[in-house]
Protein backbone atom coordinates (compact mmCIF):
# COMPACT_ATOMS: atom_id res chain seq x y z
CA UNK A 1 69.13 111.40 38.88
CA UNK A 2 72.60 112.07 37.38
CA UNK A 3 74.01 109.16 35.33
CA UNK A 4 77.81 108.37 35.20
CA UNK A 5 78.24 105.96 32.39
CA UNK A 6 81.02 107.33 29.93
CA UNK A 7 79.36 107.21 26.31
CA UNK A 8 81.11 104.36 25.29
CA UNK A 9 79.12 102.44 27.75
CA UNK A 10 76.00 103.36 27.52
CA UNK A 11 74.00 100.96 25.30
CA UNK A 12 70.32 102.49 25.59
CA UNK A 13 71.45 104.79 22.96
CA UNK A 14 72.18 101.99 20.16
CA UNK A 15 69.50 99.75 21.11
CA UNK A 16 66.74 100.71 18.53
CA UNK A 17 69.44 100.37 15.93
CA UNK A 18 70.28 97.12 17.01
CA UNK A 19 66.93 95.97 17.18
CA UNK A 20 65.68 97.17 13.58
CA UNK A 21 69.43 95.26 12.18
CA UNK A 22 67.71 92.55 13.71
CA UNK A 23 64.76 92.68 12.31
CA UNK A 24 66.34 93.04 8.56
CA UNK A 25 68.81 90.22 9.36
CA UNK A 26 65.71 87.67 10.06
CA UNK A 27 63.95 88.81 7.08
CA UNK A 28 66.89 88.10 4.85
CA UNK A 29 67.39 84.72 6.19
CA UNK A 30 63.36 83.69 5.57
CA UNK A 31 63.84 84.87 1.99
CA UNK A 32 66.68 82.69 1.64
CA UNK A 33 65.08 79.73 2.90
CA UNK A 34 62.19 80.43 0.61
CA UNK A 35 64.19 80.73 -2.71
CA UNK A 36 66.05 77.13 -1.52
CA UNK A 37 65.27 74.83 -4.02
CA UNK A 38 66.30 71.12 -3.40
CA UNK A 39 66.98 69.10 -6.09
CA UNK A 40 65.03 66.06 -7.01
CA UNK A 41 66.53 62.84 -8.27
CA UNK A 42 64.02 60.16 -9.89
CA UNK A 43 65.10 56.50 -8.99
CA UNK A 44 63.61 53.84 -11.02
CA UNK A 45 62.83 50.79 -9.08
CA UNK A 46 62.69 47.63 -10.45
CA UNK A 47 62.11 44.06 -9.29
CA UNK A 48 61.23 40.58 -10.43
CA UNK A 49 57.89 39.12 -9.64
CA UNK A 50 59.63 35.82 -8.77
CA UNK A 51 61.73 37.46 -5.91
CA UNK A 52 58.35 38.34 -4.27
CA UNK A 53 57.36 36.23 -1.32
CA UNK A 54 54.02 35.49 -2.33
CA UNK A 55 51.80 34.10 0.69
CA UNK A 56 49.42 31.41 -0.19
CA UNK A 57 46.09 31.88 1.49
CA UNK A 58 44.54 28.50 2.05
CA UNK A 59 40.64 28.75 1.12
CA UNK A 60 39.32 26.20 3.56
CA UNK A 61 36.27 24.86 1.86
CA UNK A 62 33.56 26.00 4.65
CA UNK A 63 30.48 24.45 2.56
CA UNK A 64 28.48 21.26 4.35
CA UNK A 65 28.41 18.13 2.63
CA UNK A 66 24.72 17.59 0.85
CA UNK A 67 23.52 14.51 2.39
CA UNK A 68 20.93 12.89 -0.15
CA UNK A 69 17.70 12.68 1.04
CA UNK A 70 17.07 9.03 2.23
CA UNK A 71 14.68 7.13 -0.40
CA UNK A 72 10.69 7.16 -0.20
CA UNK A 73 9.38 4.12 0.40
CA UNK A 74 6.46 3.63 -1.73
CA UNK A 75 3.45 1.61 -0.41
CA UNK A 76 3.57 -2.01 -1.56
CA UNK A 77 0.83 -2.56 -3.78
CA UNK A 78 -1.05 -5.37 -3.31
CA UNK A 79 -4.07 -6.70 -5.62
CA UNK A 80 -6.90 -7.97 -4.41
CA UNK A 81 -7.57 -11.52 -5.28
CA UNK A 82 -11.49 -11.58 -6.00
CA UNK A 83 -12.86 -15.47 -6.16
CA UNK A 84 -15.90 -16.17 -8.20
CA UNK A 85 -17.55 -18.70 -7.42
CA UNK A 86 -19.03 -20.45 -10.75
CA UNK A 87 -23.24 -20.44 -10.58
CA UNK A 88 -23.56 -21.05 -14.01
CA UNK A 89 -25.29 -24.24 -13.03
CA UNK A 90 -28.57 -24.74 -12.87
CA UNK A 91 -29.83 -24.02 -9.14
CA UNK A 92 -32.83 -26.08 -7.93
CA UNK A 93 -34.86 -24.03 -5.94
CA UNK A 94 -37.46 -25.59 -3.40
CA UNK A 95 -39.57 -22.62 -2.15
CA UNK A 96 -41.47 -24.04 0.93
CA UNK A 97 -44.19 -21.81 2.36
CA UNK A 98 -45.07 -21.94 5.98
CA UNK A 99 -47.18 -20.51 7.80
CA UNK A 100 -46.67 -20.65 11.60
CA UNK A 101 -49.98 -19.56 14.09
CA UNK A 102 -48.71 -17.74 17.08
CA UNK A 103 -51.49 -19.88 19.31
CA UNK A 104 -49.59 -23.19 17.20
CA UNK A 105 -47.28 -24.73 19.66
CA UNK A 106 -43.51 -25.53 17.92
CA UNK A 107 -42.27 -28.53 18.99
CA UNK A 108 -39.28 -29.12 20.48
CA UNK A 109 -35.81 -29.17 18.06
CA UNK A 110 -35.21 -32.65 17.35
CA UNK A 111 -31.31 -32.96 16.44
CA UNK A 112 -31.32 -34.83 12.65
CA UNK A 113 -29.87 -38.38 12.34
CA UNK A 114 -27.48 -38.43 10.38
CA UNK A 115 -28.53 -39.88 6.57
CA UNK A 116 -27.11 -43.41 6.20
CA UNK A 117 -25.44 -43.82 2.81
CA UNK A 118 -23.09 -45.86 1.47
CA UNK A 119 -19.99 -43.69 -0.16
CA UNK A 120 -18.10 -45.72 -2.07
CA UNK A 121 -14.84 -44.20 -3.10
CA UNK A 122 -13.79 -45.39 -6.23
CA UNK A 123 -9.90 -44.44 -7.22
CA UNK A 124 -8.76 -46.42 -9.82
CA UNK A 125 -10.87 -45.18 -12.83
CA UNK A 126 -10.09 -40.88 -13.52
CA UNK A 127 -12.85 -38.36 -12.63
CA UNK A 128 -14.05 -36.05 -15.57
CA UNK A 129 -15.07 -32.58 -14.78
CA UNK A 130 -15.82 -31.31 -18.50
CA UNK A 131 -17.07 -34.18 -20.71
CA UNK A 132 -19.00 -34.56 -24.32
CA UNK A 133 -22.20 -35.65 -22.72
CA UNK A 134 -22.72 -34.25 -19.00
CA UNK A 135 -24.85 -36.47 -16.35
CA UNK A 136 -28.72 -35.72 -15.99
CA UNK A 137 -31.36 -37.31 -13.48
CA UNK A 138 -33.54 -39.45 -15.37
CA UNK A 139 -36.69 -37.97 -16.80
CA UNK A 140 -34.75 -34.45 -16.98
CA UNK A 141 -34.90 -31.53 -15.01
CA UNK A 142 -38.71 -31.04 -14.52
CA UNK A 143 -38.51 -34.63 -13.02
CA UNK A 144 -35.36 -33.53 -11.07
CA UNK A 145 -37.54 -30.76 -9.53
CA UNK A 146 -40.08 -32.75 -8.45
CA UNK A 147 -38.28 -35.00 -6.54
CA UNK A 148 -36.83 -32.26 -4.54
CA UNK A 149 -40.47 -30.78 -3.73
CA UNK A 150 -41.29 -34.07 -2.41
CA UNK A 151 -38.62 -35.10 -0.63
CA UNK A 152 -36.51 -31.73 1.25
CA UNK A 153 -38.25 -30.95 4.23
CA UNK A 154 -36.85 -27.72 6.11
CA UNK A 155 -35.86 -28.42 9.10
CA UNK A 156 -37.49 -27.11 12.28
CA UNK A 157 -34.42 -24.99 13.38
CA UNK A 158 -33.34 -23.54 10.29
CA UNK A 159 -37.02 -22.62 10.20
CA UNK A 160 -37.41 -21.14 13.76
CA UNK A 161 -34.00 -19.32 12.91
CA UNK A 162 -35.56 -18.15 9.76
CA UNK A 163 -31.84 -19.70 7.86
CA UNK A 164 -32.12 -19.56 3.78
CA UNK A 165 -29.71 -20.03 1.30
CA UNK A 166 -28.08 -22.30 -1.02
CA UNK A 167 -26.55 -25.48 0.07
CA UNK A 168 -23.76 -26.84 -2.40
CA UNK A 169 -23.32 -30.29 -2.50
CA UNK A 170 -20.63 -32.31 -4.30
CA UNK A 171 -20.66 -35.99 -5.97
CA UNK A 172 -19.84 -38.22 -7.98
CA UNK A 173 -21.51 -39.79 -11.09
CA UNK A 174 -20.46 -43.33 -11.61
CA UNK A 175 -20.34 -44.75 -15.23
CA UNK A 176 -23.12 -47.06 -13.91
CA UNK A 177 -25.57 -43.93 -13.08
CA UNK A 178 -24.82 -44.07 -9.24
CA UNK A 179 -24.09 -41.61 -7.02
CA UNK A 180 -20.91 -41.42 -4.88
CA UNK A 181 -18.61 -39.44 -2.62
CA UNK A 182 -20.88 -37.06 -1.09
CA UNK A 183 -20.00 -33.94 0.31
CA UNK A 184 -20.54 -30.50 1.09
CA UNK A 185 -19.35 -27.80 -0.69
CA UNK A 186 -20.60 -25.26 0.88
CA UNK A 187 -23.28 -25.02 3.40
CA UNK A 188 -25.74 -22.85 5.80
CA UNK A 189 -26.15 -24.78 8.88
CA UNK A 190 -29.20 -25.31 10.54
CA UNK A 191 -29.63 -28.74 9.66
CA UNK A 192 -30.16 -27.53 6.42
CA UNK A 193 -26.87 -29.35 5.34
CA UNK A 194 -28.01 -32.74 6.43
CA UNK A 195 -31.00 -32.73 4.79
CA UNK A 196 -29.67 -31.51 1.29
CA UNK A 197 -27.68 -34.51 1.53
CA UNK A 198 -30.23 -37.04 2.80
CA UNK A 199 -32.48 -36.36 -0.74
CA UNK A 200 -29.37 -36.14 -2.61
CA UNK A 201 -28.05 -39.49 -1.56
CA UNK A 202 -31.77 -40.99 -2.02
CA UNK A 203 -32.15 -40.03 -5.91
CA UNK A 204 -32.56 -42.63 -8.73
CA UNK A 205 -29.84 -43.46 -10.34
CA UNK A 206 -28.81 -40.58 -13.29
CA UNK A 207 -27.77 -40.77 -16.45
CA UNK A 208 -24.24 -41.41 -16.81
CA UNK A 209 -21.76 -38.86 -18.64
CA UNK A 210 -20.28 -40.30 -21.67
CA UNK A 211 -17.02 -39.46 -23.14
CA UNK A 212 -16.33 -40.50 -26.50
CA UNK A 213 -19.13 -42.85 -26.88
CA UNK A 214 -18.48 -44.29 -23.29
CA UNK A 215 -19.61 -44.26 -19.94
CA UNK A 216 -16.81 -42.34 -17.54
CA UNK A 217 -17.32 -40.90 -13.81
CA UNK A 218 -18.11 -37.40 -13.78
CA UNK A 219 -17.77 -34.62 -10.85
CA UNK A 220 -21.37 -32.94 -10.00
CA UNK A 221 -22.03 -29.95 -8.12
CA UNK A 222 -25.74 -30.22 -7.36
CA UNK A 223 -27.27 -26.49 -5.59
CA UNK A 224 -30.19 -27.14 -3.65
CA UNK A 225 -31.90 -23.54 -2.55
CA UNK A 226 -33.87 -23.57 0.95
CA UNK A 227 -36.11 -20.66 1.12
CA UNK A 228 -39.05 -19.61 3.47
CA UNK A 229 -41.99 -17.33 2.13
């Protein structure tokens, strides 16, 4: 193919040398850019601690309130409250053996009359418990015992029950060696109460106590001991 462009048109001719200018031209201009230095300027900064807005962080206080443990009640303690009953006295025992036969018929219980006494109660002089010379049945205590052997018959139910013990009766001594205000103290039942008082209110008249040189009414606590062998 023939071309017609004059030689001042045609550009295919100059285009390498265009392109390697190029090339050079974008070279130059990276160097450049590389060697650029900027300049640095150092800026103190300075400011007051007041100016600062400080923002208060409130600590809420998060822990739970200790409740103290509620007091231990401690067991009342109580002390026991023993009585002792004073035995020192002399005890007069009547030991009555019986001996009861299977093919022996017991009669019937027989309810005890009551012992007829006279108790006088005498106020206007003062009772002595504790005095110089204490109140003893005449003829002493061997005579004392025999009187009770004698006398104190067990009585058929206490028996048949098989009841024993000690029946505590009370009294007065007068300052004329009688005996007064009778009572139990303590008893056992049976019928074994009655009976310690029916030979208590039938003794002689005792000895009276004497306090300083003189006859006074003293409180007795006679024990009279049933037992069955």
């Amino acid at each position: 193919m023939i071309s017609y462009k004059t030689p001042q048109a045609d550009l295919e001719s100059k285009r390498s040398l265009y392109f390697e200018v190029g090339i050079v031209l974008s070279l130059l201009a990276v160097f450049l850019l590389l060697q650029f230095k900027t300049p640095v300027r150092e800026r103190t900064v300075s400011f007051n601690r007041n100016d600062l807005n400080l923002i208060e962080e409130e600590i809420l206080n998060t822990e739970q309130p200790v409740t103290p443990p509620a007091p231990v009640l401690k067991p009342q303690q109580f002390s026991m409250l023993t009585i002792v009953e004073d035995e020192s006295e002399d005890v007069t025992d009547i030991d009555i053996q019986v001996e009861i036969d299977q093919r022996t018929a017991i009669p019937a219980y027989v309810p005890l009359e009551k012992p007829i006494y006279q108790e006088e109660e005498i106020f206007e002089k003062e009772i002595f418990t504790i005095v110089e010379k204490q109140p003893s049945f005449p003829g002493g205590e061997p005579a004392r015992m025999a009187y009770f052997a004698e006398n104190l018959k067990y009585p058929m139910l206490a028996r048949e029950l098989g009841i024993m013990g000690v029946v505590y009766v009370g009294f007065v001594v007068e300052p004329d060696g009688s005996i007064s205000n009778l009572k139990i103290l303590r008893g056992i039942g049976g019928g074994c109460d009655e009976e310690a008082i029916r030979v208590v209110s039938g003794m002689p008249k005792w000895n009276p106590g004497m306090q300083r040189n003189k006859a006074v009414r003293v409180q007795f606590t006679l024990p009279v001991r049933f037992a069955l062998r």
